[in-house]
N, C-alpha and C. Protein backbone atom coordinates (compact mmCIF):
# COMPACT_ATOMS: atom_id res chain seq x y z
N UNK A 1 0.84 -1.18 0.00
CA UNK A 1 0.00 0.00 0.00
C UNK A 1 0.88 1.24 0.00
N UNK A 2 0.44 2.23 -0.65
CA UNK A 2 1.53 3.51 -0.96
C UNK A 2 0.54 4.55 -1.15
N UNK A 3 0.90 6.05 -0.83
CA UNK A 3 -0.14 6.96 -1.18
C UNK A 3 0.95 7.67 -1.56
N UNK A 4 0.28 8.39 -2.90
CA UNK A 4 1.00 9.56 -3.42
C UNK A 4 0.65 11.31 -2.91
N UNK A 5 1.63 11.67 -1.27
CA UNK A 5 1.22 13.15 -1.00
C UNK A 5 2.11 14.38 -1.18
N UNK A 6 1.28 15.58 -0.53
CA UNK A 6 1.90 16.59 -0.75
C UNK A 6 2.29 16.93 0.76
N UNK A 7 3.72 17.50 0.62
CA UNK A 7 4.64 17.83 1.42
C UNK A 7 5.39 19.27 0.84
N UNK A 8 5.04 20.10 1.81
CA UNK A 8 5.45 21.42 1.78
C UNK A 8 5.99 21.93 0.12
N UNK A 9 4.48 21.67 -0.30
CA UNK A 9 4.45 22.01 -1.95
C UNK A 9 5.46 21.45 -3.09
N UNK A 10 5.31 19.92 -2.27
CA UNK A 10 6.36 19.16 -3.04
C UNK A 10 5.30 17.28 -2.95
N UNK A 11 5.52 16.27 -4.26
CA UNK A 11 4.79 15.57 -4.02
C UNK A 11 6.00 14.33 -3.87
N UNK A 12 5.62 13.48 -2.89
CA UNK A 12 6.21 12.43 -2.80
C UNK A 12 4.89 10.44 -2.68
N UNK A 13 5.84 9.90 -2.55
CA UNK A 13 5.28 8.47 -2.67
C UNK A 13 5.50 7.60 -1.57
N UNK A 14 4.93 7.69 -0.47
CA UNK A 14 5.29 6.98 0.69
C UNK A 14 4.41 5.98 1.11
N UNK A 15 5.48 5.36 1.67
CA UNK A 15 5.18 3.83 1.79
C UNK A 15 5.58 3.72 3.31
N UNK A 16 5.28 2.63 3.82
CA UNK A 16 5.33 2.43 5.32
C UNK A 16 6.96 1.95 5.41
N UNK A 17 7.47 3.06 6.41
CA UNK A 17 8.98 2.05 6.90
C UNK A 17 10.18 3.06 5.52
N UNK A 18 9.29 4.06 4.84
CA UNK A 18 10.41 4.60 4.04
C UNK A 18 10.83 5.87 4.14
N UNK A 19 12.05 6.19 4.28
CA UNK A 19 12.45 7.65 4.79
C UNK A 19 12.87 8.44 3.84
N UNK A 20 12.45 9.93 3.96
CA UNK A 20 11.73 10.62 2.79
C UNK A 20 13.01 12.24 3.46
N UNK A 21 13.29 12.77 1.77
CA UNK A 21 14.21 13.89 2.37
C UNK A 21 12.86 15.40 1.99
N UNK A 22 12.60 15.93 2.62
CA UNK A 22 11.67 16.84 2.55
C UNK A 22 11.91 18.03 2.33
N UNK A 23 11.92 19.48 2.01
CA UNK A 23 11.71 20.82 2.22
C UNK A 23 12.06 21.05 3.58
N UNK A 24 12.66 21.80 4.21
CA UNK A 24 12.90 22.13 5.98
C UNK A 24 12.01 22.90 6.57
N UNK A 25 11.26 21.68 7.78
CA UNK A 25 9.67 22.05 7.96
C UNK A 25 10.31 22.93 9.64
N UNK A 26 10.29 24.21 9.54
CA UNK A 26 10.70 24.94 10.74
C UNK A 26 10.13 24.62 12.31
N UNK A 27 9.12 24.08 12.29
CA UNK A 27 8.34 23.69 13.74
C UNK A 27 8.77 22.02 13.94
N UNK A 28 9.83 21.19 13.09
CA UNK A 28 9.71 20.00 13.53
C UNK A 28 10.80 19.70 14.15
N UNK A 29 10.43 19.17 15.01
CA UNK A 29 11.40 18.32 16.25
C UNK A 29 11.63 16.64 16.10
N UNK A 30 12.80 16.62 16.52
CA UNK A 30 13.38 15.09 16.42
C UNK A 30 12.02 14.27 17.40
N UNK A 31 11.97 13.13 16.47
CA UNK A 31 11.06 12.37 17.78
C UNK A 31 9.58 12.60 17.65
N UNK A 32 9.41 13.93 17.12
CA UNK A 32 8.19 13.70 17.27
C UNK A 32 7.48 13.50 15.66
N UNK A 33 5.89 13.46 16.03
CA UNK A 33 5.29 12.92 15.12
C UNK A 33 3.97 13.99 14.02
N UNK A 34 4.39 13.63 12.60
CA UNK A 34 3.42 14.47 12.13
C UNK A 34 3.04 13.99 11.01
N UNK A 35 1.42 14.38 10.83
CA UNK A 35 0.60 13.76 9.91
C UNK A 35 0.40 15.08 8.97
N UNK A 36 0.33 14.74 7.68
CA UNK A 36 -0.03 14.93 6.44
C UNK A 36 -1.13 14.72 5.90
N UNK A 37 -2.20 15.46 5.91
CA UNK A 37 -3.57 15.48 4.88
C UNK A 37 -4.13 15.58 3.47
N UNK A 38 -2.91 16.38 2.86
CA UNK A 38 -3.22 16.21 1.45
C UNK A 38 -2.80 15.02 0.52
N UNK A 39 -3.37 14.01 0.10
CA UNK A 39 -3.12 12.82 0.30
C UNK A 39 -3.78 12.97 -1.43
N UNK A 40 -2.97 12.49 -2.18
CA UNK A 40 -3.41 12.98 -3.79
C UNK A 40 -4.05 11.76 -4.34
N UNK A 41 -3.85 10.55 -4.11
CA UNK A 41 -3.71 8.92 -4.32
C UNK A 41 -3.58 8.05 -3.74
N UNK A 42 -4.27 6.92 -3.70
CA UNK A 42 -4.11 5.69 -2.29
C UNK A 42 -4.02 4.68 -3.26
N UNK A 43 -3.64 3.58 -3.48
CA UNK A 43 -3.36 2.21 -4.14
C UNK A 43 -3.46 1.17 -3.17
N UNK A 44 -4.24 0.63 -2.76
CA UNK A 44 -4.37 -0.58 -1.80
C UNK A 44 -4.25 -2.03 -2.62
N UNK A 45 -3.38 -2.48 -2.93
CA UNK A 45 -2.93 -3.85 -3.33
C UNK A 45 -3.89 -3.80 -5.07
N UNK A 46 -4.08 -2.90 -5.37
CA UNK A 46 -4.23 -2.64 -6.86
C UNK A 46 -5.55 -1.66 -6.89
N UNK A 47 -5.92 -1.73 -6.14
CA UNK A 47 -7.67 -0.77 -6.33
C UNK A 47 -6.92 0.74 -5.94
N UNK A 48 -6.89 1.68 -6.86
CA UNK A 48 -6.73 3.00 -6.40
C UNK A 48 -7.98 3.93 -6.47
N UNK A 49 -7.48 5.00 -5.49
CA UNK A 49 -8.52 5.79 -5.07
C UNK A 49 -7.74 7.10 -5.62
N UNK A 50 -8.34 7.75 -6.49
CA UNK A 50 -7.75 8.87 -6.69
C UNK A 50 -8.80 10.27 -6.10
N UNK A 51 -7.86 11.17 -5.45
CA UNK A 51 -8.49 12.56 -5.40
C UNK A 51 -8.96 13.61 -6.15
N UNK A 52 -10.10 14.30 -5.78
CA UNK A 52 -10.68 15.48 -6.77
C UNK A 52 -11.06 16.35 -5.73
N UNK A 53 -9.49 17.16 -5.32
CA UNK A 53 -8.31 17.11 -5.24
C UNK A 53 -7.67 15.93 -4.25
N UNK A 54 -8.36 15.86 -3.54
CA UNK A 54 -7.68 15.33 -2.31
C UNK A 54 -8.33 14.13 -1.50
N UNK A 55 -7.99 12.96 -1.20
CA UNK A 55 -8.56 11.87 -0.99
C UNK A 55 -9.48 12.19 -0.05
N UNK A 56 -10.59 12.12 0.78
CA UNK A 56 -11.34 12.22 1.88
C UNK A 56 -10.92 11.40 3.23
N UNK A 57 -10.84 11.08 4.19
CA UNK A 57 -9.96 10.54 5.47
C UNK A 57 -8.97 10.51 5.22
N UNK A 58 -8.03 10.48 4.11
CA UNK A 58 -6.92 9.64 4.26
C UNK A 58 -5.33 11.07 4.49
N UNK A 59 -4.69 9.57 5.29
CA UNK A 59 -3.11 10.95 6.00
C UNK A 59 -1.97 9.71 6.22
N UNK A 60 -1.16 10.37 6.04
CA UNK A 60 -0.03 9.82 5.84
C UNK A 60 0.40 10.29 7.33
N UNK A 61 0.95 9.13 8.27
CA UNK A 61 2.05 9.83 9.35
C UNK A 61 2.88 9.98 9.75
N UNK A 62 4.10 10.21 9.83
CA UNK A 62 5.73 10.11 9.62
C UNK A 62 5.98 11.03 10.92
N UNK A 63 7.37 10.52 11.40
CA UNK A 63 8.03 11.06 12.08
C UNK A 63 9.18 11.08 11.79
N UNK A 64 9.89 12.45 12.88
CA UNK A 64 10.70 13.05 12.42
C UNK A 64 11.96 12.66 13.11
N UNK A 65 13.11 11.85 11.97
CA UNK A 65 14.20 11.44 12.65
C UNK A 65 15.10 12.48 12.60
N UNK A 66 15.37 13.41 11.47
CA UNK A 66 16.14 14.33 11.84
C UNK A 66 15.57 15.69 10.89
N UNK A 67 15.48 17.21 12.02
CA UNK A 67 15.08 18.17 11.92
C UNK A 67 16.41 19.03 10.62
N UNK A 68 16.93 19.38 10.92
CA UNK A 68 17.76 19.13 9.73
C UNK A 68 19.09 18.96 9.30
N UNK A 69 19.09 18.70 7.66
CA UNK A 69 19.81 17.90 6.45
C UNK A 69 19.98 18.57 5.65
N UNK A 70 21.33 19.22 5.68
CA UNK A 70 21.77 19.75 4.78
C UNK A 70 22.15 19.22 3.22
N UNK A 71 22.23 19.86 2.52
CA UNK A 71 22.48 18.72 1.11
C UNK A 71 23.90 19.11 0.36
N UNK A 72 24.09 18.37 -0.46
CA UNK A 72 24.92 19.18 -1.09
C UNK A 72 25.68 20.63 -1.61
N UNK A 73 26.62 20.91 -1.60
CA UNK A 73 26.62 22.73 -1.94
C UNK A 73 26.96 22.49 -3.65
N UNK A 74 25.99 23.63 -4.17
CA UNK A 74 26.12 23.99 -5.29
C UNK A 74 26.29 25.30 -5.74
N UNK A 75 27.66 25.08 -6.48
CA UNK A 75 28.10 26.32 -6.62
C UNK A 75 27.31 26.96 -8.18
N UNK A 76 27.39 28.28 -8.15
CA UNK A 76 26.59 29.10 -9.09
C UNK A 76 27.88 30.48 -9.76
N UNK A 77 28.33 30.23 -10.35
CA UNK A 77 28.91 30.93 -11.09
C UNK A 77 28.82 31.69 -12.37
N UNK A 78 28.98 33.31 -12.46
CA UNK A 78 28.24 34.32 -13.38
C UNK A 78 29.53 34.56 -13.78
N UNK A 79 29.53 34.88 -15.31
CA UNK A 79 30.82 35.48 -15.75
C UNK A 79 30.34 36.31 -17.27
N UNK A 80 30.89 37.22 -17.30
CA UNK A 80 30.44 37.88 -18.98
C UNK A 80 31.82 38.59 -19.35
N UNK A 81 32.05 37.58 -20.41
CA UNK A 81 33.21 37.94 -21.12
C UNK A 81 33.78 39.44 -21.45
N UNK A 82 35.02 39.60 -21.32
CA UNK A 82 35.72 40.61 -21.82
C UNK A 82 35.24 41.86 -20.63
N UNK A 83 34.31 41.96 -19.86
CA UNK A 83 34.03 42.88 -18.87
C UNK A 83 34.64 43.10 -17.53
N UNK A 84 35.76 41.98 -17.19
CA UNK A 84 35.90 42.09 -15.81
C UNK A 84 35.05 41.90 -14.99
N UNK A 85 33.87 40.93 -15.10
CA UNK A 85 32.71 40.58 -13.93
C UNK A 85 32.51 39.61 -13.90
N UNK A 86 32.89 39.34 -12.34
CA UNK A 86 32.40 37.91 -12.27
C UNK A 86 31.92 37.70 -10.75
N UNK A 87 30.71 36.61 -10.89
CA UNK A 87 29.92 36.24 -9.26
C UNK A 87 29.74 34.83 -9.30
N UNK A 88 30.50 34.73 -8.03
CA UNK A 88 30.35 33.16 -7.38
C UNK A 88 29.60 33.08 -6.50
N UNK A 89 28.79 32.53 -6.66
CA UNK A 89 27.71 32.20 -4.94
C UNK A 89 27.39 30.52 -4.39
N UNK A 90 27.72 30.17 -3.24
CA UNK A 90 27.59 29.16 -2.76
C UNK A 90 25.76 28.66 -2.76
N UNK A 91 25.32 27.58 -2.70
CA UNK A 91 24.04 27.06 -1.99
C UNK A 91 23.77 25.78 -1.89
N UNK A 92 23.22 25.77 -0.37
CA UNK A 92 22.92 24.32 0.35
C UNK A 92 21.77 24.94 0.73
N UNK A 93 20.99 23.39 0.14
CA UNK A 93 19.22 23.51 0.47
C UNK A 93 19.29 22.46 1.45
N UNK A 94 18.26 23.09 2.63
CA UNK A 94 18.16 22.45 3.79
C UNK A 94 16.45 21.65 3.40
N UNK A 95 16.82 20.07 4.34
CA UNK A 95 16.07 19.64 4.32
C UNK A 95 15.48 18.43 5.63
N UNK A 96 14.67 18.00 6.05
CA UNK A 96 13.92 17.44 7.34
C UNK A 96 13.88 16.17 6.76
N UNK A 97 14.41 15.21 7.40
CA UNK A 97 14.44 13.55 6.73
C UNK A 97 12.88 13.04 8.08
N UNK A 98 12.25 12.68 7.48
CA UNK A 98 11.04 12.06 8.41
C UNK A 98 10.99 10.41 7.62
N UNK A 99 10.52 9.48 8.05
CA UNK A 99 10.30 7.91 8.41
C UNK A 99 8.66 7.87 7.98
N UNK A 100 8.22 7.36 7.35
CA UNK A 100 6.80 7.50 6.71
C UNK A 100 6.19 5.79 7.64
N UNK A 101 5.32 6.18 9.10
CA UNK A 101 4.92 5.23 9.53
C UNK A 101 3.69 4.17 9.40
N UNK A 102 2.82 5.10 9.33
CA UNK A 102 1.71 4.72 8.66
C UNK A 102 1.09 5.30 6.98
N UNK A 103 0.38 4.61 6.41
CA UNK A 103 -0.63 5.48 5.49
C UNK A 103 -2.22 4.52 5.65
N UNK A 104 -3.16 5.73 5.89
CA UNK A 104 -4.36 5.35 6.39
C UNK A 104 -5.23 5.95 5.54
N UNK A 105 -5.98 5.43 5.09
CA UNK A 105 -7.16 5.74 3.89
C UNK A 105 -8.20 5.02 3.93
């Protein structure tokens, strides 16, 4: 069983027991626990339920093993020939790894 939801305007596919790298949700704490309502799709051993928009009962609940996860740095580099200009800028997108415990529909 797997539901396809939305997570801080991002969609993922969670399944029970699978740990998910997320957007960095500012109010979450290690340990604890949080459910998800916008729930786009449910698949129960082949019968799916799709939303118009959004499934009716159904939530995904995950907890949060670590608040945050930094990712990779990617560098961004500007240059325009023959002018003498140039910009380097660093960036690391932060992100909340949560454990997807249940999905209930």
């Amino acid at each position: 069983m797997y539901a396809i939801v939305e997570i801080n305007g991002q969609q993922f596919k969670a399944e029970e027991g699978k740990k998910l790298f997320v957007n960095h949700m500012k109010e979450a704490e290690a340990g604890k626990t949080v459910e998800f309502d916008k729930v786009l799709l449910v698949d129960k051993e082949g019968s799916v339920q799709v939303g118009a928009p959004t499934v009716s009962g159904a939530k995904v609940v995950c907890e949060v093993i670590n608040p945050l996860v930094k990712g990779e740095k990617v560098i961004v580099f500007k240059m325009k020939r023959r002018k003498d200009s140039r910009k380097k800028n660093g960036h690391r997108q932060q992100f909340t790894q949560v454990e997807v415990k249940s999905v209930i529909a």
